[in-house]
C-alpha atoms as a PDB file:
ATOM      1  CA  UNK A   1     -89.536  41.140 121.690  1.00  0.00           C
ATOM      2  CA  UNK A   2     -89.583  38.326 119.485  1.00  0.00           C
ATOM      3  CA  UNK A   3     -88.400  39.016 115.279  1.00  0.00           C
ATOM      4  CA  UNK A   4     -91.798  38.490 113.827  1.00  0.00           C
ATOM      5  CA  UNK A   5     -93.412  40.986 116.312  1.00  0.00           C
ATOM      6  CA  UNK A   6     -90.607  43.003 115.137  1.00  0.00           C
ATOM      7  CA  UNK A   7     -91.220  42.965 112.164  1.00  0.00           C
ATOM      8  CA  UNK A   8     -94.611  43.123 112.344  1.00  0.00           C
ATOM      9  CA  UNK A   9     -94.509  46.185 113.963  1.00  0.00           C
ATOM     10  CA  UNK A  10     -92.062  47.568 111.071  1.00  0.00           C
ATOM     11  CA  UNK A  11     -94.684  46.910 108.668  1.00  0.00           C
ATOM     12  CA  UNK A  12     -97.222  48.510 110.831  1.00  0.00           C
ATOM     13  CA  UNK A  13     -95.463  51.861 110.752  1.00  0.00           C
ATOM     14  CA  UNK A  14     -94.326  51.798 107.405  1.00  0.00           C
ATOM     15  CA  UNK A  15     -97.843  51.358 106.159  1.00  0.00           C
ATOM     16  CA  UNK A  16     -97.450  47.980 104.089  1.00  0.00           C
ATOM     17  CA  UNK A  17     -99.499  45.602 106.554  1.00  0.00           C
ATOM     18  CA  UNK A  18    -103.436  46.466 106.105  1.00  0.00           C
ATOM     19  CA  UNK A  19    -104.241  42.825 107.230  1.00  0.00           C
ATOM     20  CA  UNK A  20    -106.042  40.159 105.654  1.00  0.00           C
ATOM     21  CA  UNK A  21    -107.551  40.986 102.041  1.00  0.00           C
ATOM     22  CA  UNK A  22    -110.911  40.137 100.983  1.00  0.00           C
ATOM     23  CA  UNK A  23    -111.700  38.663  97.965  1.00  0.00           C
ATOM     24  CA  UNK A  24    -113.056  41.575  96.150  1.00  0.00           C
ATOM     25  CA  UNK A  25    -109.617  43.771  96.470  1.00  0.00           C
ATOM     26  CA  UNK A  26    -107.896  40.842  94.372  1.00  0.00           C
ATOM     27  CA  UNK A  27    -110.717  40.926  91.117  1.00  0.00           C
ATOM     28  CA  UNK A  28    -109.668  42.447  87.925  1.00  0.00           C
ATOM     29  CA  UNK A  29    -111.398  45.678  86.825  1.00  0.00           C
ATOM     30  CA  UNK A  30    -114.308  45.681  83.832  1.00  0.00           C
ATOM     31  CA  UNK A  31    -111.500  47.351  81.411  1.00  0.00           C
ATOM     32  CA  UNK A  32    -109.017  45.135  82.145  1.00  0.00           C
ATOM     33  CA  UNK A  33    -111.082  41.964  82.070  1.00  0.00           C
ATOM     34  CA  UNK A  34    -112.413  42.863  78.740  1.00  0.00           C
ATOM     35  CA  UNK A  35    -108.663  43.788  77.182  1.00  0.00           C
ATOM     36  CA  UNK A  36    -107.953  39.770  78.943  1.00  0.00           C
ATOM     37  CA  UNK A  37    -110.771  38.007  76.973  1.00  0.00           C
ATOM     38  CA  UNK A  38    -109.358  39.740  73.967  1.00  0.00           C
ATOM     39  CA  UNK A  39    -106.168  38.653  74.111  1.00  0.00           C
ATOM     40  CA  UNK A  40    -107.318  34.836  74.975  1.00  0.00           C
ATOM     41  CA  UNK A  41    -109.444  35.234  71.937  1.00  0.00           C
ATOM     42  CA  UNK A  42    -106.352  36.294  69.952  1.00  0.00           C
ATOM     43  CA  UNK A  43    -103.675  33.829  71.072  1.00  0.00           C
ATOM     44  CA  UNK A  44    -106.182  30.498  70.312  1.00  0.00           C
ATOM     45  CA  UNK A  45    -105.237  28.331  67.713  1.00  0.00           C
ATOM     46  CA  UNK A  46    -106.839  25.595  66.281  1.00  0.00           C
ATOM     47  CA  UNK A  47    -104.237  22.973  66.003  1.00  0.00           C
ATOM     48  CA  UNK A  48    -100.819  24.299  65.265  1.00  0.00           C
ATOM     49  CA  UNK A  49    -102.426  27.051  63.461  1.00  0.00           C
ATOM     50  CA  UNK A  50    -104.209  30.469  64.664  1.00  0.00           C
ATOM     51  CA  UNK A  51    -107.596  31.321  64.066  1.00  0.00           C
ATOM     52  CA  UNK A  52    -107.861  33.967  60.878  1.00  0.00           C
ATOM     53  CA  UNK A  53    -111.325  33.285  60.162  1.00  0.00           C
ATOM     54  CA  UNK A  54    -113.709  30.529  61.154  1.00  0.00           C
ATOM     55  CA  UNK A  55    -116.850  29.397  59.775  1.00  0.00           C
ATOM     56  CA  UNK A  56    -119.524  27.031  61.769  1.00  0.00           C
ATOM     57  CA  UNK A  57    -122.632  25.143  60.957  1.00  0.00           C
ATOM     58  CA  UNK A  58    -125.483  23.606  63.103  1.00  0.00           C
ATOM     59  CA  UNK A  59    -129.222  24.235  63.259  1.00  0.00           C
ATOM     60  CA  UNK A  60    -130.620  27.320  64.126  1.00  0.00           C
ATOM     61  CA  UNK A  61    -133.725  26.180  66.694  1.00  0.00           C
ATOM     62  CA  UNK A  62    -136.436  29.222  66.661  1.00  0.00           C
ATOM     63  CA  UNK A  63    -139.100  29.420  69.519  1.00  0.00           C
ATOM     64  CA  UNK A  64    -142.171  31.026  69.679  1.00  0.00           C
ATOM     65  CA  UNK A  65    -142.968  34.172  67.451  1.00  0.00           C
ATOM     66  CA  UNK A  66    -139.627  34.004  66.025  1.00  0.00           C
ATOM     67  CA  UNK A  67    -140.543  30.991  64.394  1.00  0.00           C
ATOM     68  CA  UNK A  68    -143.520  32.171  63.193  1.00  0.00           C
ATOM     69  CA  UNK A  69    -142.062  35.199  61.598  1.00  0.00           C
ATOM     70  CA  UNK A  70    -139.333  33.318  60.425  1.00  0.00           C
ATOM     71  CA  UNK A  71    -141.586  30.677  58.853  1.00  0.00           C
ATOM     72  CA  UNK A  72    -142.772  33.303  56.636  1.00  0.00           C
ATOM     73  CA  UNK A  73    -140.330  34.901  55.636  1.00  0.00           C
ATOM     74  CA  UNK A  74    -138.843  31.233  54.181  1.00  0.00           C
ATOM     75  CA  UNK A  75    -142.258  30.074  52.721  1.00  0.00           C
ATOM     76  CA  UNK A  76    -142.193  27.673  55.487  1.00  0.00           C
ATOM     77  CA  UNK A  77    -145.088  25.547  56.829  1.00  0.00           C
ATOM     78  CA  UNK A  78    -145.915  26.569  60.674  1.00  0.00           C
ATOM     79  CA  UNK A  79    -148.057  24.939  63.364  1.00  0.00           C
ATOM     80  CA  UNK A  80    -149.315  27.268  65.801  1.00  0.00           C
ATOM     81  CA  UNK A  81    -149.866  24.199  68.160  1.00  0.00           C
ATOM     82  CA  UNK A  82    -146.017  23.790  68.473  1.00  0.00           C
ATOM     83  CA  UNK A  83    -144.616  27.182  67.716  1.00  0.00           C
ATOM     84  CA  UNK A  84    -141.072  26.424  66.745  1.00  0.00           C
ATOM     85  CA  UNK A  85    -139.380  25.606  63.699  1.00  0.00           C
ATOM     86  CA  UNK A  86    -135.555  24.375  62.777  1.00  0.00           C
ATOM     87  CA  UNK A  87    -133.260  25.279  60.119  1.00  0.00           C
ATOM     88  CA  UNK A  88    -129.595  24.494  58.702  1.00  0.00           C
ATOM     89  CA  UNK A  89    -127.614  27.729  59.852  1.00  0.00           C
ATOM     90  CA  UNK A  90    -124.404  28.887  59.272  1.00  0.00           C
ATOM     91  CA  UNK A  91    -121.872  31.544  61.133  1.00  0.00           C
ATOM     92  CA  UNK A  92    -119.022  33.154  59.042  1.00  0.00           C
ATOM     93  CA  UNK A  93    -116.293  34.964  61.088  1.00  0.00           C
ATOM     94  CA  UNK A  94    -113.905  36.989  59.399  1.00  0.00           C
ATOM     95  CA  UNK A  95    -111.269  38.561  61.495  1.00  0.00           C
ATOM     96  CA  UNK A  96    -111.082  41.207  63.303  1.00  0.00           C
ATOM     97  CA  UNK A  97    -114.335  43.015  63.216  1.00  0.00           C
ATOM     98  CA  UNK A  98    -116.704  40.631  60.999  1.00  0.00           C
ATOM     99  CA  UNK A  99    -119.473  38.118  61.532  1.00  0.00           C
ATOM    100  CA  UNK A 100    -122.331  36.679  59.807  1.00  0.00           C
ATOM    101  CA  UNK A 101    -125.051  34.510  60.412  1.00  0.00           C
ATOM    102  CA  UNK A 102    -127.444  33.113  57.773  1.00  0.00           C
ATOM    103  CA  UNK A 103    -130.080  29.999  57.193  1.00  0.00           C
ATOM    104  CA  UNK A 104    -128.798  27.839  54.568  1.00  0.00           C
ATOM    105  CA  UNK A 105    -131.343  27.343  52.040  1.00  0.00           C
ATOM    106  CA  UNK A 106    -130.823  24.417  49.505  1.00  0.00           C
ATOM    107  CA  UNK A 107    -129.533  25.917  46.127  1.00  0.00           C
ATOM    108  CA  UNK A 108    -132.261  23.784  44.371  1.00  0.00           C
ATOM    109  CA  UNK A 109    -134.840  25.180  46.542  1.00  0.00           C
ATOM    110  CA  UNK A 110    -135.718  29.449  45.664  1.00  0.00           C
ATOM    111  CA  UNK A 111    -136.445  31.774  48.378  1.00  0.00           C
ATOM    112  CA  UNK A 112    -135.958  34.957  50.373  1.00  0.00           C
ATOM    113  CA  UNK A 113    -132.083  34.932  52.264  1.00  0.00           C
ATOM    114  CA  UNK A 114    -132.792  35.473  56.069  1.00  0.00           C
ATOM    115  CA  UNK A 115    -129.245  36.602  57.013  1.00  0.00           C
ATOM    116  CA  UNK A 116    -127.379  39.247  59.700  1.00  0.00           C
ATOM    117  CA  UNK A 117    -124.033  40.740  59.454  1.00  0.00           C
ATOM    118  CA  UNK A 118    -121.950  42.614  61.010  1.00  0.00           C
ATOM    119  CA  UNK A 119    -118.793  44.484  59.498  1.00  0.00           C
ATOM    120  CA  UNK A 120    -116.684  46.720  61.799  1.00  0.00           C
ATOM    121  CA  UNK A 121    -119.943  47.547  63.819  1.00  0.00           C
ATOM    122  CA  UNK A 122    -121.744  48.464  60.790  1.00  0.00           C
ATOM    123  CA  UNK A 123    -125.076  46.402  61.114  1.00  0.00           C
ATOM    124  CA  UNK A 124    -126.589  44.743  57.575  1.00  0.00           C
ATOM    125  CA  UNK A 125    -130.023  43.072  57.352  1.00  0.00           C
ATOM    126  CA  UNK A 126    -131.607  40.624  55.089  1.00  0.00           C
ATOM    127  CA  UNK A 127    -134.504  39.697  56.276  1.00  0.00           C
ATOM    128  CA  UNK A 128    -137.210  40.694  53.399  1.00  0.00           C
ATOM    129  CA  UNK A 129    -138.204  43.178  56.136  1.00  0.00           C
ATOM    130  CA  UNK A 130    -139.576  41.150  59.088  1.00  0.00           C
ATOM    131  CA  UNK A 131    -138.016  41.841  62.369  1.00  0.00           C
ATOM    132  CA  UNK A 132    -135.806  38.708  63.898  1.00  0.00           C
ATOM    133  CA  UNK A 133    -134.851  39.354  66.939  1.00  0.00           C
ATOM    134  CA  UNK A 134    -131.909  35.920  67.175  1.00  0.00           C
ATOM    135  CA  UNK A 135    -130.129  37.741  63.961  1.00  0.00           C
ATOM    136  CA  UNK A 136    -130.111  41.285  65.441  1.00  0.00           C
ATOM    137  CA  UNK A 137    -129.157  39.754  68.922  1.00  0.00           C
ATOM    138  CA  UNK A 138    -126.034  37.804  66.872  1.00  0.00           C
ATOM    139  CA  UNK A 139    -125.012  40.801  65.108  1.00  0.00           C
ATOM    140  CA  UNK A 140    -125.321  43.336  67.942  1.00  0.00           C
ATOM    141  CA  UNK A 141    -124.508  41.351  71.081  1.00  0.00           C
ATOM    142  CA  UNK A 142    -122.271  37.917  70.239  1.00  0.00           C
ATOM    143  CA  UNK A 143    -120.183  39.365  67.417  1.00  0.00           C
ATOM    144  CA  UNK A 144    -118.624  41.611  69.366  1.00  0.00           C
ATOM    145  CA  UNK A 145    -117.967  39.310  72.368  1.00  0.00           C
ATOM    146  CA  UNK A 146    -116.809  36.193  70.070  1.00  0.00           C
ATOM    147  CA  UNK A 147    -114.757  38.086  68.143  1.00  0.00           C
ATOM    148  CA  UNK A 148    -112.314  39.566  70.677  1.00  0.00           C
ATOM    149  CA  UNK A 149    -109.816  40.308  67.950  1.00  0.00           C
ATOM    150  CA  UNK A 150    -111.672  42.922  66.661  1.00  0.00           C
ATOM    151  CA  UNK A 151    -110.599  44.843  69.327  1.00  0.00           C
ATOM    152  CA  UNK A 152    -110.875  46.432  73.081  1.00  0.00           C
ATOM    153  CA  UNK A 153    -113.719  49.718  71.586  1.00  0.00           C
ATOM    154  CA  UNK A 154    -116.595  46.523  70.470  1.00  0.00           C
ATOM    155  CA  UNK A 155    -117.348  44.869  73.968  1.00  0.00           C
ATOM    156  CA  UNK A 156    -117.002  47.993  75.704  1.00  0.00           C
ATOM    157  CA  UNK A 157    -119.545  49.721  73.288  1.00  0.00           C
ATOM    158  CA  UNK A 158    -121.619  47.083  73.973  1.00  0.00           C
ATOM    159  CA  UNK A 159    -121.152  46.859  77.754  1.00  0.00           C
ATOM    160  CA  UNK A 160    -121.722  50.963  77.813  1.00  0.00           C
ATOM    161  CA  UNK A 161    -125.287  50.669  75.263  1.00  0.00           C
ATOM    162  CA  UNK A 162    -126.266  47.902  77.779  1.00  0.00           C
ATOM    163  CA  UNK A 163    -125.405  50.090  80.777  1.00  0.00           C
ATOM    164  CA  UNK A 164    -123.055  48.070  82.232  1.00  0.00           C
ATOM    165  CA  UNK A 165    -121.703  49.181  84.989  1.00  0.00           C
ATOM    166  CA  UNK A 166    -117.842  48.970  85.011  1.00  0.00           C
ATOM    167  CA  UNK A 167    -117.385  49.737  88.880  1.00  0.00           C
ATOM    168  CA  UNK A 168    -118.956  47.083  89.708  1.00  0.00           C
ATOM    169  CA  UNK A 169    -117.224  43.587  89.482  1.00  0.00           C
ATOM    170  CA  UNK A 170    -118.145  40.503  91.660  1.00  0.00           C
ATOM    171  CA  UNK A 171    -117.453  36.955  91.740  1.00  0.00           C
ATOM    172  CA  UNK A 172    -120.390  34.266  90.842  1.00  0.00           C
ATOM    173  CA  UNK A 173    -121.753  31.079  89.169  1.00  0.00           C
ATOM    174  CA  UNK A 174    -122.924  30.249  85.758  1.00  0.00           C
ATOM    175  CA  UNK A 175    -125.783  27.615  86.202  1.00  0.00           C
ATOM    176  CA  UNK A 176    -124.175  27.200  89.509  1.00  0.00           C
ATOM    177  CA  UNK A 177    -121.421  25.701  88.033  1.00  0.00           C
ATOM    178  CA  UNK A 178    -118.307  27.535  86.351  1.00  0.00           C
ATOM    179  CA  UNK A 179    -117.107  30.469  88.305  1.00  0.00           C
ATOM    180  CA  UNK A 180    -117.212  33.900  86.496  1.00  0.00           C
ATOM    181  CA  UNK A 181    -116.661  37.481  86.909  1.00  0.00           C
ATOM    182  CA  UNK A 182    -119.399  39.185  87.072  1.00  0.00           C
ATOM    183  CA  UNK A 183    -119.320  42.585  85.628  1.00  0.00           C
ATOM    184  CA  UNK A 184    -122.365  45.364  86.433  1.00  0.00           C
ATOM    185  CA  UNK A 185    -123.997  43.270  89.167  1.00  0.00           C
ATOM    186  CA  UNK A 186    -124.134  41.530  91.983  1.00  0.00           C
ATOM    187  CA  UNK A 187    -124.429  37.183  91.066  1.00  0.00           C
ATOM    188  CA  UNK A 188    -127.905  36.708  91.967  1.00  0.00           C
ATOM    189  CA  UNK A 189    -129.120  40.956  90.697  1.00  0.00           C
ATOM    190  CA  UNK A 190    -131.560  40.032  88.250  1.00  0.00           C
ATOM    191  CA  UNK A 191    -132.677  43.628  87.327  1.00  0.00           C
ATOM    192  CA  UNK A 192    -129.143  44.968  85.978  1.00  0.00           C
ATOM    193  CA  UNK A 193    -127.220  44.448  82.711  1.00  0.00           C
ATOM    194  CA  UNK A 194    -124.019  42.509  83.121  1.00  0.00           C
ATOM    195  CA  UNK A 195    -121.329  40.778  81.287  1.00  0.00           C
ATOM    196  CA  UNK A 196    -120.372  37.323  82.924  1.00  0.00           C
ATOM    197  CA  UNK A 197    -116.683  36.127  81.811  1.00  0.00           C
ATOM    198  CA  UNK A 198    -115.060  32.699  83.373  1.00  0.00           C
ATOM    199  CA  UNK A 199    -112.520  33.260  85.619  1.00  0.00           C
ATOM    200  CA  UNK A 200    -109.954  30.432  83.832  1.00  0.00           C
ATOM    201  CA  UNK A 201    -110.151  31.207  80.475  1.00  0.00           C
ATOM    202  CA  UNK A 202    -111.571  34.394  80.215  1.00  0.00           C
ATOM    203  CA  UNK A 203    -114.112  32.874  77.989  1.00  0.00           C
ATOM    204  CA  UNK A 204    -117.621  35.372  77.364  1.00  0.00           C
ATOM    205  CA  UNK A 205    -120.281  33.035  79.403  1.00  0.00           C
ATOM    206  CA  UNK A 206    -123.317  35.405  79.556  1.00  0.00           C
ATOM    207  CA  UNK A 207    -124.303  38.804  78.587  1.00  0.00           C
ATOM    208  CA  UNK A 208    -127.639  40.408  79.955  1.00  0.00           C
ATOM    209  CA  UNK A 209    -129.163  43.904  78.803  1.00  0.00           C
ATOM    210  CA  UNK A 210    -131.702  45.094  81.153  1.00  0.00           C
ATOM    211  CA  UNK A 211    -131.597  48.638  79.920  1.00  0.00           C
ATOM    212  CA  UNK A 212    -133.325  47.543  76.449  1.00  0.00           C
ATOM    213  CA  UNK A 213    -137.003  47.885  76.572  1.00  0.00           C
ATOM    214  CA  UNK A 214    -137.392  44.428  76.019  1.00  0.00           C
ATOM    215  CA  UNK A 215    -134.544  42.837  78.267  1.00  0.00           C
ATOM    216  CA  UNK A 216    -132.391  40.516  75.807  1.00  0.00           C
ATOM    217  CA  UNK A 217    -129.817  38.029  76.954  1.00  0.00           C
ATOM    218  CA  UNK A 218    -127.054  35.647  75.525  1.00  0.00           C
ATOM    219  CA  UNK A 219    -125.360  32.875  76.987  1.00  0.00           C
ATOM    220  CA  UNK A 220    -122.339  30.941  75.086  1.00  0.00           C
ATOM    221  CA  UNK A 221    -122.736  27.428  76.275  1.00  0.00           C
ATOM    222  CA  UNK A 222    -119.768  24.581  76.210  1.00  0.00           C
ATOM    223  CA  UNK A 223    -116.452  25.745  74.959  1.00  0.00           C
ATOM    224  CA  UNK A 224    -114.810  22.705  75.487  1.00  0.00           C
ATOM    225  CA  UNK A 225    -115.456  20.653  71.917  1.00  0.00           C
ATOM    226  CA  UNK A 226    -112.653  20.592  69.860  1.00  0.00           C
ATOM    227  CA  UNK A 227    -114.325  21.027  66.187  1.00  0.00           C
ATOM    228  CA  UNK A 228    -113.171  25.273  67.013  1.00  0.00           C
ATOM    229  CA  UNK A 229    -110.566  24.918  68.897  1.00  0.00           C
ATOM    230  CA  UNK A 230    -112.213  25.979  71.954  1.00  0.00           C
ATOM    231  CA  UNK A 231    -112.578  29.003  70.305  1.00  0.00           C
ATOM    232  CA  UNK A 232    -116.714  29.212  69.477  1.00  0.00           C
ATOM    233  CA  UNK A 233    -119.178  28.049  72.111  1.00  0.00           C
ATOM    234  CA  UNK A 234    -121.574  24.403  70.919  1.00  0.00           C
ATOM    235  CA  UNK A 235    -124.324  26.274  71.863  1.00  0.00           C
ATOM    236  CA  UNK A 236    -125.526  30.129  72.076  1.00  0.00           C
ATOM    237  CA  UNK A 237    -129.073  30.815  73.669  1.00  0.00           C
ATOM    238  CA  UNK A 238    -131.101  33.821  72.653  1.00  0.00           C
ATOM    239  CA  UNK A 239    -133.656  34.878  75.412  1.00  0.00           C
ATOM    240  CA  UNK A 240    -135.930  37.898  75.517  1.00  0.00           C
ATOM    241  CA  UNK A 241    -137.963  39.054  78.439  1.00  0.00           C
ATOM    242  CA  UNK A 242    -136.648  35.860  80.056  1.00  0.00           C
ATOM    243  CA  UNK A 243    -138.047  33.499  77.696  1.00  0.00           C
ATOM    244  CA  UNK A 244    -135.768  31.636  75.396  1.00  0.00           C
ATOM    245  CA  UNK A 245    -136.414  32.762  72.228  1.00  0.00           C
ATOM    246  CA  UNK A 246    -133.810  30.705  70.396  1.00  0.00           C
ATOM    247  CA  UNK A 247    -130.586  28.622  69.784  1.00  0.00           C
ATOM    248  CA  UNK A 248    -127.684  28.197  67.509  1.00  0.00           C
ATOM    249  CA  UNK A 249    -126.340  24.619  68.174  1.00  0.00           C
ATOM    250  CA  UNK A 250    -123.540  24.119  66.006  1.00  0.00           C
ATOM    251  CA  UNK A 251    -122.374  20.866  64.470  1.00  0.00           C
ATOM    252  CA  UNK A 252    -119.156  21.365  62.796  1.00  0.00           C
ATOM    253  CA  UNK A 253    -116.322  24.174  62.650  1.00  0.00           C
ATOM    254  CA  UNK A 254    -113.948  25.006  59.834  1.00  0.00           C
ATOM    255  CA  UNK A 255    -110.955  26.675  60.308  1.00  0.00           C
ATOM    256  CA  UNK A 256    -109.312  29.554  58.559  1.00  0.00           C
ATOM    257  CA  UNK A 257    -111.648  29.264  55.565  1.00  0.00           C
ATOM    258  CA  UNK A 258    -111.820  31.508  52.413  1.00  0.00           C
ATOM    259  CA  UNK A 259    -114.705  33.986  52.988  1.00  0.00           C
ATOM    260  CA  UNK A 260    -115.550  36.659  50.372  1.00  0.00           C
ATOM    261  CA  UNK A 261    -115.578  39.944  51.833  1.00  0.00           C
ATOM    262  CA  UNK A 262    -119.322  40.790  50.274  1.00  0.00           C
ATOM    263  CA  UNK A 263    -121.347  38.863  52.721  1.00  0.00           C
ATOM    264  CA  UNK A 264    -120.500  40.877  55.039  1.00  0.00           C
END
């Protein structure tokens, strides 16, 4: 009998051969996937220097009845024939725990504020009472995915209001490029909620509530610009009932920035 076989057999009786593995016995469990993209999210640095706040600006791109609702709660003019409106937009993200986003109105110009925040989980609105769905979408759903140094308890409050389910983690592709864990369901499951994380970086790629009564979904689009330190996505989309609803394309990041503690 030849020393492999030998061996072979050893292994056999000892219990520690169980043959060839398939992919799925090597993928990381929900909680552990989420504690990863936390601690990614913690050790970036922008520069020599790591992340204690951040602040972004680009134009917030509204679609549909959000823009008309938004329109009026600016004063703005809206066309019904092209339902969409854009406006200056700004993200402020003080860590751990804290986000805002708000249109940036001209100081010269007087108006309502349209602004979302979110402090700790603690949700604050100021909207002069109309409903919009992209700032209550930021607030609940991307704050407590982009902030990851707030902590394990926010994504996994999220993931568990969603209905997420943590048993279930799969392999797929985001726009059938990046590869991404899949967390709650299968790649191409359209009817559960799932949290889609890529399998390098550990960066947030999608995250999809079906359990909502209106399904709502985010997806964090192009981490590789350099004005955040790979830290905050170019792009987020906002899409309801699988219709976009929204987008937050950002221009310029600045790093570790003073931000007064009442705006959020």
């Amino acid at each position: 009998m030849s020393r492999p076989l030998k061996l072979l057999l050893c292994l056999v009786a000892l219990g520690l051969f169980v043959g060839p593995l398939s992919a799925q016995a090597w993928l990381f469990t929900a909680d552990v996937l989420v504690r990863k993209v936390g601690v990614a999210r913690r050790n970036m640095q922008h520069g020599e220097t790591k992340l204690s706040s951040l602040a972004v600006r680009g134009t917030l791109h509204l679609i549909g009845d959000e823009a008309r609702t938004a329109a009026s709660a600016l004063g703005l003019p809206f066309d019904p024939a092209s339902p969409e409106i854009f406006v200056p937009a700004k993200a402020s993200y003080g860590f751990p725990g804290r986000c805002r986003l708000e249109v940036q109105r001209k100081p010269t110009v007087p108006g309502p504020r349209l602004a979302a925040s979110n402090d700790g989980g603690k949700r604050s609105l100021d909207t002069s009472g109309q409903h919009i769905t992209v700032l209550e979408m930021f607030t609940d759903m991307a704050c407590p995915l982009l902030d990851g140094r707030g902590g394990y308890e926010g994504p996994m409050a999220l993931m568990r209001a969603a209905g997420v389910k943590r048993n279930v983690v799969t392999l797929g592709r985001v726009e059938g490029q990046q590869i991404a864990y899949v967390v709650g369901a299968r790649p191409q499951q359209t009817n559960a909620s799932s949290l889609w994380v890529n399998k390098e970086t550990f960066q947030p790629l999608r995250f999809v509530d079906r359990q909502s009564p209106v399904s709502k979904e985010l997806r964090f689009i192009d981490y590789d610009w350099n004005e955040a330190g790979r830290w905050h996505p170019r792009r987020i989309e906002f899409i309801q009932a699988d219709r976009l609803i929204g987008t937050f394309t950002i221009d310029e990041a600045l790093p570790n920035p003073s931000l007064n503690d009442a705006i959020f």
